[in-house]
PDB file of N, CA and C in Angstrom:
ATOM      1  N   UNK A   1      11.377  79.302  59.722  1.00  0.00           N
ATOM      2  CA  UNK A   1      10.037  79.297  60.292  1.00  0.00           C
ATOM      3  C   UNK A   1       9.552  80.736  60.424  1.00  0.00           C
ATOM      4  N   UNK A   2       8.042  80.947  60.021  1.00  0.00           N
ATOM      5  CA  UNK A   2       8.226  82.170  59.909  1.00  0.00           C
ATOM      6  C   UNK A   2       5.961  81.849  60.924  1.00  0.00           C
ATOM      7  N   UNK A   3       6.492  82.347  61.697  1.00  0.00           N
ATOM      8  CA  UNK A   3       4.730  82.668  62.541  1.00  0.00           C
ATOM      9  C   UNK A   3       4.095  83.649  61.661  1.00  0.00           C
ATOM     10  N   UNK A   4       3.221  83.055  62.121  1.00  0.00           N
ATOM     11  CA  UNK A   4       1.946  84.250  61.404  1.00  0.00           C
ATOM     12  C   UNK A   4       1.000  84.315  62.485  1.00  0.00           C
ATOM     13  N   UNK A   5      -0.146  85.271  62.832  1.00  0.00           N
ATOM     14  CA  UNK A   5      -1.430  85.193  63.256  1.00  0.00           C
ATOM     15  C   UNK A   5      -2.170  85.492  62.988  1.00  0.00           C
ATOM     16  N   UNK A   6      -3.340  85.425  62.703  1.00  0.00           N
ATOM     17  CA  UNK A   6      -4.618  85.912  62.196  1.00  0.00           C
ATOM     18  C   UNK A   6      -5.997  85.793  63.115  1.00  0.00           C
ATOM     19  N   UNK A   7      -6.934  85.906  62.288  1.00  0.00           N
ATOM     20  CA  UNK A   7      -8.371  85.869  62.922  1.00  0.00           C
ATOM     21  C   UNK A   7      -9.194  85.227  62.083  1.00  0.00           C
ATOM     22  N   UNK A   8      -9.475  84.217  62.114  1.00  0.00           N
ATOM     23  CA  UNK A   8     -10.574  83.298  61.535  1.00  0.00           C
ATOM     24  C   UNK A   8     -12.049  83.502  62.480  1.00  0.00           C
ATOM     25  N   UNK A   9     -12.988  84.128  61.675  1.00  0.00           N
ATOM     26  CA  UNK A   9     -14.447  84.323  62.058  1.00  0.00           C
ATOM     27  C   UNK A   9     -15.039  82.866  61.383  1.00  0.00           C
ATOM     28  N   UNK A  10     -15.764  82.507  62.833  1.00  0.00           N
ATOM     29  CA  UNK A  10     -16.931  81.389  63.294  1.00  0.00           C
ATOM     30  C   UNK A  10     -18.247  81.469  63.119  1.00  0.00           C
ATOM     31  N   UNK A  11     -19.275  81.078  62.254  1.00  0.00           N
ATOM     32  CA  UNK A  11     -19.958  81.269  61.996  1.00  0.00           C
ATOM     33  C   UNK A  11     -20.965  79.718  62.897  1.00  0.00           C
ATOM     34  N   UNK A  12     -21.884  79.857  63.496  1.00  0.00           N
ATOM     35  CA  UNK A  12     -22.398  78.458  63.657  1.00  0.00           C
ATOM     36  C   UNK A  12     -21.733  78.002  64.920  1.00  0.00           C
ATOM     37  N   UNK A  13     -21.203  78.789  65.779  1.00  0.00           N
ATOM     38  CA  UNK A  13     -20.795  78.094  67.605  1.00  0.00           C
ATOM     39  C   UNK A  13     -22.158  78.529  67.871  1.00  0.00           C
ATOM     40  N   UNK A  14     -22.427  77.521  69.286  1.00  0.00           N
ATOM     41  CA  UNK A  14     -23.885  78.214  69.957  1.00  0.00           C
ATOM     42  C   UNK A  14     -23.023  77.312  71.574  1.00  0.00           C
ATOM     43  N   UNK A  15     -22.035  76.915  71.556  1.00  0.00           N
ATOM     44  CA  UNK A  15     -21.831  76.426  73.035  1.00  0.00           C
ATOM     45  C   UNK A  15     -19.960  76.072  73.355  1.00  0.00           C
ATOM     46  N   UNK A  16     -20.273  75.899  74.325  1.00  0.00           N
ATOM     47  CA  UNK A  16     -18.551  74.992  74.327  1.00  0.00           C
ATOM     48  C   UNK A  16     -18.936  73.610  74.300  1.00  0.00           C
ATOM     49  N   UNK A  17     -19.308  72.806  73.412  1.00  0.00           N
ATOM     50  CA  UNK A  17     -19.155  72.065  72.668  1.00  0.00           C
ATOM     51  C   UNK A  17     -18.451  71.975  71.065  1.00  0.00           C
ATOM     52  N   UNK A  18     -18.808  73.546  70.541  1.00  0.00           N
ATOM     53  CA  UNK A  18     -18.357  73.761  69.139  1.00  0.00           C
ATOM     54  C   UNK A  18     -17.105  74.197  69.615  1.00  0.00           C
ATOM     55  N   UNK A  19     -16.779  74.722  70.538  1.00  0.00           N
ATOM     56  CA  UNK A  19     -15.264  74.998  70.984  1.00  0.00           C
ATOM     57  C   UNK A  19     -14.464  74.093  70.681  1.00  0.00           C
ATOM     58  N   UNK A  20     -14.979  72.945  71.719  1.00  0.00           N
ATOM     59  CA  UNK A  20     -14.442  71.528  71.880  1.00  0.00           C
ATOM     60  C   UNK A  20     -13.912  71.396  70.365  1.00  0.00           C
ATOM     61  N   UNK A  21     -15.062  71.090  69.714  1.00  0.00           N
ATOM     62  CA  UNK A  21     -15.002  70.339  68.111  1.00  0.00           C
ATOM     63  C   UNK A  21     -14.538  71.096  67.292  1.00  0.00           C
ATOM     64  N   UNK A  22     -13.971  72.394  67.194  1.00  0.00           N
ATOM     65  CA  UNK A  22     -13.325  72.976  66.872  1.00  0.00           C
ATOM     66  C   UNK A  22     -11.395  72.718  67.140  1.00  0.00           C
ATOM     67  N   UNK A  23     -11.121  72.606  68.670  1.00  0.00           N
ATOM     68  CA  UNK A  23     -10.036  72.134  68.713  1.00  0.00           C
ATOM     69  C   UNK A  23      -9.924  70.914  68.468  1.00  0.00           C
ATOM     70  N   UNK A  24     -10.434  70.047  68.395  1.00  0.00           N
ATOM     71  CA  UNK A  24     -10.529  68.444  67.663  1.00  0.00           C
ATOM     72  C   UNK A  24     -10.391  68.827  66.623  1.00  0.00           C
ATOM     73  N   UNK A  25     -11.039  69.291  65.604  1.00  0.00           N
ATOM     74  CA  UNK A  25     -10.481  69.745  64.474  1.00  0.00           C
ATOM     75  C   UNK A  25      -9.417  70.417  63.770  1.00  0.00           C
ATOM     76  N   UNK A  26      -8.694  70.930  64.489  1.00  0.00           N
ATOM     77  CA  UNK A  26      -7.339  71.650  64.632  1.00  0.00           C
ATOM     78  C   UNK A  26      -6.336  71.153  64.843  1.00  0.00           C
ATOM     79  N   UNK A  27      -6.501  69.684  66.010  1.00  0.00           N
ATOM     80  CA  UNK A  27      -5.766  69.507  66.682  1.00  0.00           C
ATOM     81  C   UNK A  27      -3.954  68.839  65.867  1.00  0.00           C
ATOM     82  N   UNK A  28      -4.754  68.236  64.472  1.00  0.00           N
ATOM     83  CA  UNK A  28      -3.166  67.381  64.358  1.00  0.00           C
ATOM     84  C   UNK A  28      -3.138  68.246  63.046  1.00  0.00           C
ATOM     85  N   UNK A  29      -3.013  69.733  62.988  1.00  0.00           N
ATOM     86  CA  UNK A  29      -2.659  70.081  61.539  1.00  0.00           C
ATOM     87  C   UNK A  29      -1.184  70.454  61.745  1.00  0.00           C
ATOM     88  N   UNK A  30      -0.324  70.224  61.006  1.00  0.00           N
ATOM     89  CA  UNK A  30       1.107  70.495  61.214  1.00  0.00           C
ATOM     90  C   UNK A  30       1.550  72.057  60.760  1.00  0.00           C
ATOM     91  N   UNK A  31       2.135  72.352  61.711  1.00  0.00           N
ATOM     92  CA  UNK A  31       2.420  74.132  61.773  1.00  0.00           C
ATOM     93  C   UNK A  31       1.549  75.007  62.416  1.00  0.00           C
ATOM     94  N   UNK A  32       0.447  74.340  63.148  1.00  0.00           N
ATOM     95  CA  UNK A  32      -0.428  74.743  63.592  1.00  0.00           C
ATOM     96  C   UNK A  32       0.028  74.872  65.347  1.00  0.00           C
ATOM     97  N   UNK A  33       0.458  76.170  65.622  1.00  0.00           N
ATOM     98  CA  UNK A  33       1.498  76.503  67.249  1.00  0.00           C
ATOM     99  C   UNK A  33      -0.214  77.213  68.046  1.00  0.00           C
ATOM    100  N   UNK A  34      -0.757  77.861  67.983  1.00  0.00           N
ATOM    101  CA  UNK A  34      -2.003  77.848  69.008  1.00  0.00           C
ATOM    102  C   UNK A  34      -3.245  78.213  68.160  1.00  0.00           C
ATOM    103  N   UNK A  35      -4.224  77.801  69.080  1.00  0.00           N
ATOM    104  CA  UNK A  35      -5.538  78.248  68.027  1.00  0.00           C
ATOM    105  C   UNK A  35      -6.074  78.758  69.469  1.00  0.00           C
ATOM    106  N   UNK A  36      -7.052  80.176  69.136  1.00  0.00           N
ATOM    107  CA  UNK A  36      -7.738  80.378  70.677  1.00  0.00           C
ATOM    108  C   UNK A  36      -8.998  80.805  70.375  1.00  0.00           C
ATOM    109  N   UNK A  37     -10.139  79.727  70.187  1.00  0.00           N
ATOM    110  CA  UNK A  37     -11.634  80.244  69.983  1.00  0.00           C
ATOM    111  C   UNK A  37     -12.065  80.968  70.853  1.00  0.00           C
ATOM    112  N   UNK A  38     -13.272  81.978  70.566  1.00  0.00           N
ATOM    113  CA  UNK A  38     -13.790  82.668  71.500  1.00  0.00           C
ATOM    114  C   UNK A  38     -15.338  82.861  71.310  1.00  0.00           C
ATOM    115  N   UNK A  39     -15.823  81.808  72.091  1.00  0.00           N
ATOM    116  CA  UNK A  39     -17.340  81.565  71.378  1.00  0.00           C
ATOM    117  C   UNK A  39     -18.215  82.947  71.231  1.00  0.00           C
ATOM    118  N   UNK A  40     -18.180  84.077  72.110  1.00  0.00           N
ATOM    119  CA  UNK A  40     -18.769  85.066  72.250  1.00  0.00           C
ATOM    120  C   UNK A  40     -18.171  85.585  70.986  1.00  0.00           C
ATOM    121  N   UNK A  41     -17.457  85.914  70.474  1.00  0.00           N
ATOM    122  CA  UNK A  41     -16.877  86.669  69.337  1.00  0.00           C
ATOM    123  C   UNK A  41     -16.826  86.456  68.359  1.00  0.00           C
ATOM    124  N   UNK A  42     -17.088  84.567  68.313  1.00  0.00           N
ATOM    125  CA  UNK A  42     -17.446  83.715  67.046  1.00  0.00           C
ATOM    126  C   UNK A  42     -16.354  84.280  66.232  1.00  0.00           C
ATOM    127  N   UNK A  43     -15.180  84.072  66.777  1.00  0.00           N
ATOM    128  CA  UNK A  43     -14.003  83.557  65.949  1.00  0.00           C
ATOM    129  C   UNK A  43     -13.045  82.961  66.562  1.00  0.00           C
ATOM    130  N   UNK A  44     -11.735  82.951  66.159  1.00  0.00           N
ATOM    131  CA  UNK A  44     -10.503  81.989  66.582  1.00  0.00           C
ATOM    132  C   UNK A  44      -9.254  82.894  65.791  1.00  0.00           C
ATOM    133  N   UNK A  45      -8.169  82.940  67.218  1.00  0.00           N
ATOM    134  CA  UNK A  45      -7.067  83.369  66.441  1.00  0.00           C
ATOM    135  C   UNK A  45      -5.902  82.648  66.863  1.00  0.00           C
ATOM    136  N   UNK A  46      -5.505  82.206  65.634  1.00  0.00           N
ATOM    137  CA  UNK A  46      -4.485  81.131  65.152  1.00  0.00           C
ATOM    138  C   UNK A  46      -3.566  81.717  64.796  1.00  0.00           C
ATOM    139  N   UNK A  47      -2.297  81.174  65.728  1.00  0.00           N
ATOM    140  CA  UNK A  47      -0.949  81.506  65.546  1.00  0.00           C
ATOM    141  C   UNK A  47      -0.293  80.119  64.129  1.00  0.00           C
ATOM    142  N   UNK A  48       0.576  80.283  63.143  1.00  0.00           N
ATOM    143  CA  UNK A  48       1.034  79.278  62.966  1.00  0.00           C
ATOM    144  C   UNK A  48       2.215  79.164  62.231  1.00  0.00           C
ATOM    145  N   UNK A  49       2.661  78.318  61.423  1.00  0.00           N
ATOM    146  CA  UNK A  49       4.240  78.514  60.649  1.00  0.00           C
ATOM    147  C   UNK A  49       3.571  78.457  59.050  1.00  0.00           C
ATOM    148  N   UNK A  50       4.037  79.440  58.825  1.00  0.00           N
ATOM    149  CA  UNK A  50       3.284  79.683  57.327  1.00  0.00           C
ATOM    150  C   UNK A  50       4.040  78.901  55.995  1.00  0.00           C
ATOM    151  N   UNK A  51       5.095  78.489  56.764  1.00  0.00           N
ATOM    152  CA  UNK A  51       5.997  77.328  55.513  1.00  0.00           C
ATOM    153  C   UNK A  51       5.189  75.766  55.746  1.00  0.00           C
ATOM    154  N   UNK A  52       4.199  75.814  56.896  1.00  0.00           N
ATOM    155  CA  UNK A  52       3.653  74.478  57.215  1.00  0.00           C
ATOM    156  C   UNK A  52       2.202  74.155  56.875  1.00  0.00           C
ATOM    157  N   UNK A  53       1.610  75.474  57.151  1.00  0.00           N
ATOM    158  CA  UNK A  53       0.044  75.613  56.898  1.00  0.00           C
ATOM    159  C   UNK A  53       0.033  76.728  56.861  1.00  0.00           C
ATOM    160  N   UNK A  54      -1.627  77.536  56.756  1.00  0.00           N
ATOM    161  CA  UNK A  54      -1.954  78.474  56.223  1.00  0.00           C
ATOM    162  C   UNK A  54      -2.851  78.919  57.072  1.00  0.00           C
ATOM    163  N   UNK A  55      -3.742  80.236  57.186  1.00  0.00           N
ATOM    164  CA  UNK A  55      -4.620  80.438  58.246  1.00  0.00           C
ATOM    165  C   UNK A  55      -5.952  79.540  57.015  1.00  0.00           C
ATOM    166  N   UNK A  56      -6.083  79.585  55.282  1.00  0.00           N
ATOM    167  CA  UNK A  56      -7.045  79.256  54.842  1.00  0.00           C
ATOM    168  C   UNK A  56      -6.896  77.563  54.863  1.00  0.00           C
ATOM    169  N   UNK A  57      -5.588  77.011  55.324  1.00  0.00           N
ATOM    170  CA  UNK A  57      -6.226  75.118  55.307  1.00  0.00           C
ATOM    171  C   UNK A  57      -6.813  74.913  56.890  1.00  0.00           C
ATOM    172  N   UNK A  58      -6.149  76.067  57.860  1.00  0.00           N
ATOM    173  CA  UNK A  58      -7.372  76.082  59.248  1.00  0.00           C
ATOM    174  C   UNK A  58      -8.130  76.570  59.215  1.00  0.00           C
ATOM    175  N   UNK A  59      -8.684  77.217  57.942  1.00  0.00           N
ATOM    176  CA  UNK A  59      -9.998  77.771  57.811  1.00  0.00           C
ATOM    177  C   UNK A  59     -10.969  76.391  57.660  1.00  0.00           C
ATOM    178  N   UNK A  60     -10.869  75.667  56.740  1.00  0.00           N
ATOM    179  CA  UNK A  60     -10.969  74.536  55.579  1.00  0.00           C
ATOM    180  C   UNK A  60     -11.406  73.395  56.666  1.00  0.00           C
ATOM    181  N   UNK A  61     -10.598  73.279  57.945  1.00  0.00           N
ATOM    182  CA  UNK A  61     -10.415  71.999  58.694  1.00  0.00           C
ATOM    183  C   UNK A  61     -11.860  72.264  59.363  1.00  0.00           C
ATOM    184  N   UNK A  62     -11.587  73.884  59.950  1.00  0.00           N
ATOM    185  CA  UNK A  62     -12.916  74.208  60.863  1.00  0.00           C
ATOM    186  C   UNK A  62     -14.397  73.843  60.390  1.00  0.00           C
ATOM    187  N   UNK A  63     -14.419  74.067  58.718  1.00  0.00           N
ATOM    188  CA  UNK A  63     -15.490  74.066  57.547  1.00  0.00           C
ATOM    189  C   UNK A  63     -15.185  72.613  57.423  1.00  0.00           C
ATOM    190  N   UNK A  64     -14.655  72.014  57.775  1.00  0.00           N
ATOM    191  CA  UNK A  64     -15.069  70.305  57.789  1.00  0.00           C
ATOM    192  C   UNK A  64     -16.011  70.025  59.021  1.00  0.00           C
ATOM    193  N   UNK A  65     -15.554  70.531  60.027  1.00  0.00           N
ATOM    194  CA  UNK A  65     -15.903  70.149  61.651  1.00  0.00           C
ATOM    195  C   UNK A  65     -17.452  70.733  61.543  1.00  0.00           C
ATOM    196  N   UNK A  66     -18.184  71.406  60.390  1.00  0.00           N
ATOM    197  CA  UNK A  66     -19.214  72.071  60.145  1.00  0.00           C
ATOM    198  C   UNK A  66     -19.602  73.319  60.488  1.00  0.00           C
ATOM    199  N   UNK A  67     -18.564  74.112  60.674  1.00  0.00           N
ATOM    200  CA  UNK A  67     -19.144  75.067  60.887  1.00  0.00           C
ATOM    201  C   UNK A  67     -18.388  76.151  59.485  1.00  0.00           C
ATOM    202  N   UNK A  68     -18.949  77.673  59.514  1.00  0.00           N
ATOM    203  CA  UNK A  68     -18.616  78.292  58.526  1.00  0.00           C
ATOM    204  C   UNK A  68     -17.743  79.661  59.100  1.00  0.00           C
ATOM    205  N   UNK A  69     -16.425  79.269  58.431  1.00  0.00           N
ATOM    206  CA  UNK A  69     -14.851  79.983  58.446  1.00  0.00           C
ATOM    207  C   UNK A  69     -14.442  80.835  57.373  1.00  0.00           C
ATOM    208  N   UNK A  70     -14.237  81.856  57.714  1.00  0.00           N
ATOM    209  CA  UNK A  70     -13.192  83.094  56.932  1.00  0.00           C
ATOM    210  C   UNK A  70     -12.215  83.180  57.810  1.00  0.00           C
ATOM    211  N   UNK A  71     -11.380  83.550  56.807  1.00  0.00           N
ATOM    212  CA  UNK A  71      -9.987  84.189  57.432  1.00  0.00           C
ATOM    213  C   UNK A  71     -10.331  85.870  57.328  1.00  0.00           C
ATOM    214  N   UNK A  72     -10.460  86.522  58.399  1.00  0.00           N
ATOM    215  CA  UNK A  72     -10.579  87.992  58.468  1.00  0.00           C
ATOM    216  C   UNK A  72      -9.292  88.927  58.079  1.00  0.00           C
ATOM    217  N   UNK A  73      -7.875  88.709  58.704  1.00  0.00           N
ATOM    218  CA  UNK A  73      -7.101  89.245  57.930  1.00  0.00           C
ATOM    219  C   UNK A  73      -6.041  89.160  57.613  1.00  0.00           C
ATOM    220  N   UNK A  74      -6.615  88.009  56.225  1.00  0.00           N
ATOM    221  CA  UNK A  74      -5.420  87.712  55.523  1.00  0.00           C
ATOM    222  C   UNK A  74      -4.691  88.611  54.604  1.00  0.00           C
TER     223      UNK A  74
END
């Protein structure tokens, strides 16, 4: 198991509601150990196991939930 963390920038929060729906969106990805949005900063930094997921398929999940995700530094 090997952690990783990064910074995924949020494009499109305007409340803690997109917070919310953001961790709903996160919630059952496997290898996925914390996610911590920060609506003011309009991003999220995600700890996770990089043999399980990736910071770009929690990029991908967030860009389902509708809003628009980069991984800053991958």
């Amino acid at each position: 198991m090997a952690n990783q963390t990064r910074i995924i920038k949020i494009d499109g929060m305007t409340c803690g509601g997109c917070v919310a729906s953001i961790h709903t969106a996160t919630a059952d990805i496997e290898g996925l150990d914390t996610i911590s949005v920060e609506l003011t900063d309009n991003q999220a930094t995600v700890t996770f196991d990089d043999q399980l997921t990736s910071a770009d398929k929690i990029a991908a999940a967030i860009e389902d939930a509708g809003f628009d995700a980069t991984v800053a530094n991958s």
